[in-house]
Protein backbone atom coordinates (compact mmCIF):
# COMPACT_ATOMS: atom_id res chain seq x y z
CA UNK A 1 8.37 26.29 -0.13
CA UNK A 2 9.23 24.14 -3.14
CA UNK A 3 10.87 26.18 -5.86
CA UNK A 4 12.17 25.47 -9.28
CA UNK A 5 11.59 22.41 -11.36
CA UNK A 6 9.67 20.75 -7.80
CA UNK A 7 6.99 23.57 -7.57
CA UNK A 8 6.07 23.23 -11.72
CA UNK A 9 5.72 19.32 -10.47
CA UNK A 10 3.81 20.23 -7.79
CA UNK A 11 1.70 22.59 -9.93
CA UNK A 12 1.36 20.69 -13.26
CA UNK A 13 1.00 17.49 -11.48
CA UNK A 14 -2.54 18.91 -9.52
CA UNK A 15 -3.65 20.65 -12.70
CA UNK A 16 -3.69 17.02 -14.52
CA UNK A 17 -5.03 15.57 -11.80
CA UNK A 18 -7.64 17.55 -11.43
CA UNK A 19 -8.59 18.07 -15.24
CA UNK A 20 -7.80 14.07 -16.36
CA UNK A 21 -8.35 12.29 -12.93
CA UNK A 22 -5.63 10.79 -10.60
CA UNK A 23 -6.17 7.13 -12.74
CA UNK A 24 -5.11 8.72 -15.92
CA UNK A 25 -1.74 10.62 -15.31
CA UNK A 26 0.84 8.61 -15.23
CA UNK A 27 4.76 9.53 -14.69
CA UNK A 28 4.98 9.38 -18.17
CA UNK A 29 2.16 11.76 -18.77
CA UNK A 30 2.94 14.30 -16.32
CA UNK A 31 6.92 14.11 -17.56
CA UNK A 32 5.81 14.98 -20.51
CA UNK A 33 3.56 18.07 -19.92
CA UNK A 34 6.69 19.20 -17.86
CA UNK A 35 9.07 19.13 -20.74
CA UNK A 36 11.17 17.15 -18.75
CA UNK A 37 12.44 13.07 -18.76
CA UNK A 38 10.86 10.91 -16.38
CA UNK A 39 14.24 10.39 -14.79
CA UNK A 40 14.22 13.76 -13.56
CA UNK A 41 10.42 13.72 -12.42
CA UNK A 42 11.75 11.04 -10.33
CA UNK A 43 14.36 12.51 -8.39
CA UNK A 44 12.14 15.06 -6.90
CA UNK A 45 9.18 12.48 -6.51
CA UNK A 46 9.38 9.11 -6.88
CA UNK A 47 5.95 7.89 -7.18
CA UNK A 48 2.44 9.70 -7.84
CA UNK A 49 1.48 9.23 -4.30
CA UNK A 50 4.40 11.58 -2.84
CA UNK A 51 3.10 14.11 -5.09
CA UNK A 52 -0.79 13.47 -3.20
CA UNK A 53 0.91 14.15 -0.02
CA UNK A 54 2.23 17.41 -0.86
CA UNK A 55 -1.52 18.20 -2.42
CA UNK A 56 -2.85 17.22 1.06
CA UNK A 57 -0.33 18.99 3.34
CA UNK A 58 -1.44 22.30 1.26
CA UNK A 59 -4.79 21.50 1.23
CA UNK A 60 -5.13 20.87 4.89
CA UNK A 61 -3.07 24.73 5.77
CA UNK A 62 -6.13 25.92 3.40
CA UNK A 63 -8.55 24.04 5.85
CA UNK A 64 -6.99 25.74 8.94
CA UNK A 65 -7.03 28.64 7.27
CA UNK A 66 -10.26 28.81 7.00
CA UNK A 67 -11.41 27.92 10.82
CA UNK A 68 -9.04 30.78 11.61
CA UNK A 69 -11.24 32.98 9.48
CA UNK A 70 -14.26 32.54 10.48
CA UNK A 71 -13.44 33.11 14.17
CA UNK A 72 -12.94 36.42 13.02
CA UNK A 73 -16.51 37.15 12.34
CA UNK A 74 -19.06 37.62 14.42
CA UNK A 75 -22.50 37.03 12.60
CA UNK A 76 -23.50 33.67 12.00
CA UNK A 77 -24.82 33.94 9.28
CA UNK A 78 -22.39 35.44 8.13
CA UNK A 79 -19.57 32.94 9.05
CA UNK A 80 -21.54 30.10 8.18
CA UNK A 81 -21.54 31.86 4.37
CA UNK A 82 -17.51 32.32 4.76
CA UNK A 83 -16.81 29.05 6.28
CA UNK A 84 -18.95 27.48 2.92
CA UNK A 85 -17.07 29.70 0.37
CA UNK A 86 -13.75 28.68 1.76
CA UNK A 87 -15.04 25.01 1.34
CA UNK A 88 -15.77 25.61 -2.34
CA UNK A 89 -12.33 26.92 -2.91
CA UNK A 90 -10.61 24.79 -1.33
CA UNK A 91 -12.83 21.74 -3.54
CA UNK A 92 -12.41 23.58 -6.77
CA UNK A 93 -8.23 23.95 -5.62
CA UNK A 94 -8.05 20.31 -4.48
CA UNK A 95 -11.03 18.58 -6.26
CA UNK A 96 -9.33 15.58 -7.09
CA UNK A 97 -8.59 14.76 -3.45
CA UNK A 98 -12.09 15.00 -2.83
CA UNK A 99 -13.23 12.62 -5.69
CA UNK A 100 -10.60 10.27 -6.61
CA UNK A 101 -9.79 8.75 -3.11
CA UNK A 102 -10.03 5.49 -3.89
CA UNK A 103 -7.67 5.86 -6.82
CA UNK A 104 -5.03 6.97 -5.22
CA UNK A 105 -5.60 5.51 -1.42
CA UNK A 106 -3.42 2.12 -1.73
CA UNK A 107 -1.79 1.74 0.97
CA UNK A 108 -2.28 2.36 4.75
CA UNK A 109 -1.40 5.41 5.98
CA UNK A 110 -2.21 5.94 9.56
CA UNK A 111 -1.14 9.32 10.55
CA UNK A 112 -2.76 10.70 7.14
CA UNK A 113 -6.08 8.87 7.97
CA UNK A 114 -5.44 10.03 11.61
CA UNK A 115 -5.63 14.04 9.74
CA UNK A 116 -8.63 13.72 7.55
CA UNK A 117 -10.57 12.51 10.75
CA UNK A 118 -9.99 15.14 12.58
CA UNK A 119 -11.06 18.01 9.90
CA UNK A 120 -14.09 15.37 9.54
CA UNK A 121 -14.31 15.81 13.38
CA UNK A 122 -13.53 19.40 12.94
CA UNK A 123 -15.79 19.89 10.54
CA UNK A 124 -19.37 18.51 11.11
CA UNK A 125 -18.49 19.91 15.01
CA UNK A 126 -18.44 23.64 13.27
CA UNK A 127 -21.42 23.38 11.29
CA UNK A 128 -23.24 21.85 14.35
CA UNK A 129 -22.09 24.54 16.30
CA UNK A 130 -23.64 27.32 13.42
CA UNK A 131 -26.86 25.13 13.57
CA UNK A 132 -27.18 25.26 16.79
CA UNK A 133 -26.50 29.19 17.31
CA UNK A 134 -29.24 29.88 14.31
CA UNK A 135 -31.91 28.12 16.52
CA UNK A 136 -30.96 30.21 19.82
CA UNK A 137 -30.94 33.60 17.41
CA UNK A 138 -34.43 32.21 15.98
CA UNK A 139 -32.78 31.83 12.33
CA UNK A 140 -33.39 28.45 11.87
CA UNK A 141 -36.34 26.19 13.77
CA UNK A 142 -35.18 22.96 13.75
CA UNK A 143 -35.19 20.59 17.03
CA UNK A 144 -32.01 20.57 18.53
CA UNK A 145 -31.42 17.23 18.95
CA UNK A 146 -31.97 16.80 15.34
CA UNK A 147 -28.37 19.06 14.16
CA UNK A 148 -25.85 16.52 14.52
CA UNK A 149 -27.46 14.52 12.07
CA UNK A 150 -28.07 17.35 10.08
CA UNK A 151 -24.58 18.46 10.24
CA UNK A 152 -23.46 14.86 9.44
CA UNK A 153 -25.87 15.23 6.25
CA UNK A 154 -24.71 18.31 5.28
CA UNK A 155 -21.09 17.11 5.35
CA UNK A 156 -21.88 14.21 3.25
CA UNK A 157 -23.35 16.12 0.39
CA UNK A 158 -20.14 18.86 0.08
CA UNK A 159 -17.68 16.40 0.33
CA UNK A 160 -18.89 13.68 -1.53
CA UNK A 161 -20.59 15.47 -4.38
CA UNK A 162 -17.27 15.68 -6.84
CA UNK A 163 -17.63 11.48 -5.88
CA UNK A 164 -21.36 11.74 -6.85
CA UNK A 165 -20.74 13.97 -10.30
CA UNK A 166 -17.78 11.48 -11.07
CA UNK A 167 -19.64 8.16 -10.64
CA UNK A 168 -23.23 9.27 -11.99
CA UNK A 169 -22.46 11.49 -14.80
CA UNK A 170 -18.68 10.61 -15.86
CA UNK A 171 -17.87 14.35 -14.65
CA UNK A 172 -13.89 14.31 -14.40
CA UNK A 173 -13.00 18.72 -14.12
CA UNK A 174 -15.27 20.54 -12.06
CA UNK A 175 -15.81 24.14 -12.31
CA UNK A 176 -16.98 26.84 -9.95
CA UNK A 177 -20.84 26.50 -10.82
CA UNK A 178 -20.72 22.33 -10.57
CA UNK A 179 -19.25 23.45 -7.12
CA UNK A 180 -21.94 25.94 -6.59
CA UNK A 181 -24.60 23.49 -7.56
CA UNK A 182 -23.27 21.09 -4.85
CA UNK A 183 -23.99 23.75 -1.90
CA UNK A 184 -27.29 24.79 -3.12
CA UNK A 185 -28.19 20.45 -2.44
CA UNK A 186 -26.59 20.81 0.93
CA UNK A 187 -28.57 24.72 1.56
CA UNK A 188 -31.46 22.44 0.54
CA UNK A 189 -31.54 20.36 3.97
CA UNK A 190 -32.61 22.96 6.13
CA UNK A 191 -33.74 25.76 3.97
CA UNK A 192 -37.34 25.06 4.99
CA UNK A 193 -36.50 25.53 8.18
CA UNK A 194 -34.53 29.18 8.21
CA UNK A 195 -36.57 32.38 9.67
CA UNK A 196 -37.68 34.34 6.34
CA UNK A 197 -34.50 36.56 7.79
CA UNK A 198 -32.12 34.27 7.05
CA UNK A 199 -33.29 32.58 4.16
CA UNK A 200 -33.42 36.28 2.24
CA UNK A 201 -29.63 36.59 3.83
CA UNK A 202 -28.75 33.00 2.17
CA UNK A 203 -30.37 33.68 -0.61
CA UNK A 204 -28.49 36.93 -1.85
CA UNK A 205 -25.37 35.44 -1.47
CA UNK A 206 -25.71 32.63 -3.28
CA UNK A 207 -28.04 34.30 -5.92
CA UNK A 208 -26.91 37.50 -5.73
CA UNK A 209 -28.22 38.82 -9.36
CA UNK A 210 -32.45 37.72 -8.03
CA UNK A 211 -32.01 40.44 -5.86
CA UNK A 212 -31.21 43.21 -8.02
């Protein structure tokens, strides 16, 4: 674990990047909110996309994380509610990762590309696989060979939406409820299609004041 002068990089550097967008920091920028020359800033890191990788290599534990956790739990609704609330964190953490790709994606990088395919892999094969256990338990009616795509959908909406706020309403800093807003779109795919059950499960966590 960085420590020192690199972790305050490491930590200023994603809280500008995340408030200002990845475009709008430069070395200059960031050596300034540091307090330190940009001399120094470069010894540790010497260009903006060194500091992405270490934003990615964290960001990516989170992810495994958070498939660890949910084979923990038993329920799926349940999981499928845990596995979506470690998503938002690890959006609002990491948000400009999700939304500024093509900012700071210049140059090939095969193994990295290699990595976010597989969580993409990882990732729409999970939420199939919670689709496809709500129709055997009767929570969700929905014609099985209809998931994947649904899975696919749903994976498009979460992690394009910072994308979506950034290009369509000049939406740099997300907080939790623009986060929030972005799952209830992607709850909105199937929710006509959960038992009453589930929907009244779904719908207490994510609106957990209409119940009381």
């Amino acid at each position: 674990m960085a420590t020192g002068t690199k972790q305050r990089i490491i930590d200023t550097s994603l809280t500008l990047f995340n408030e200002l967008g990845f475009g709008n920091v430069t070395t200059a920028r960031l050596a300034e909110a540091l307090g330190i020359s940009e001399g120094n800033l470069w010894y540790h890191f010497r260009t903006k996309t060194d500091l992405v990788a270490v934003h990615q290599d964290a960001l990516f534990e989170l992810i495994q994380e958070r498939f660890e956790e949910i084979e923990k739990v038993d329920n799926v609704l349940e999981s499928f509610i845990v596995f979506n609330r470690r998503m938002v964190e690890e959006m609002i953490t990491y948000q400009y990762l999700y939304r500024d790709a093509p900012d700071y994606r210049t140059e090939d990088d095969p193994e990295n590309e290699h990595r976010v395919m597989s969580v993409y892999n990882r990732t729409t094969a999970q939420v199939e696989a919670f689709f496809t256990e709500m129709v055997e338990q009767n929570h969700l009616h929905m014609d099985p060979r209809n998931l994947a795509l649904l899975a696919d959908n749903l994976w498009m909406v979460v992690r394009y939406w910072p994308a979506f706020l950034r290009e369509t309403h000049g939406t740099i800093a997300l907080d939790e409820n623009a986060i929030k807003v972005g799952m209830q779109h992607h709850f909105a795919l199937f929710e006509h299609a959960l038992s009453e059950e589930a929907r009244t499960y779904f719908d207490q966590i994510m609106n957990p004041t209409s119940s009381s």
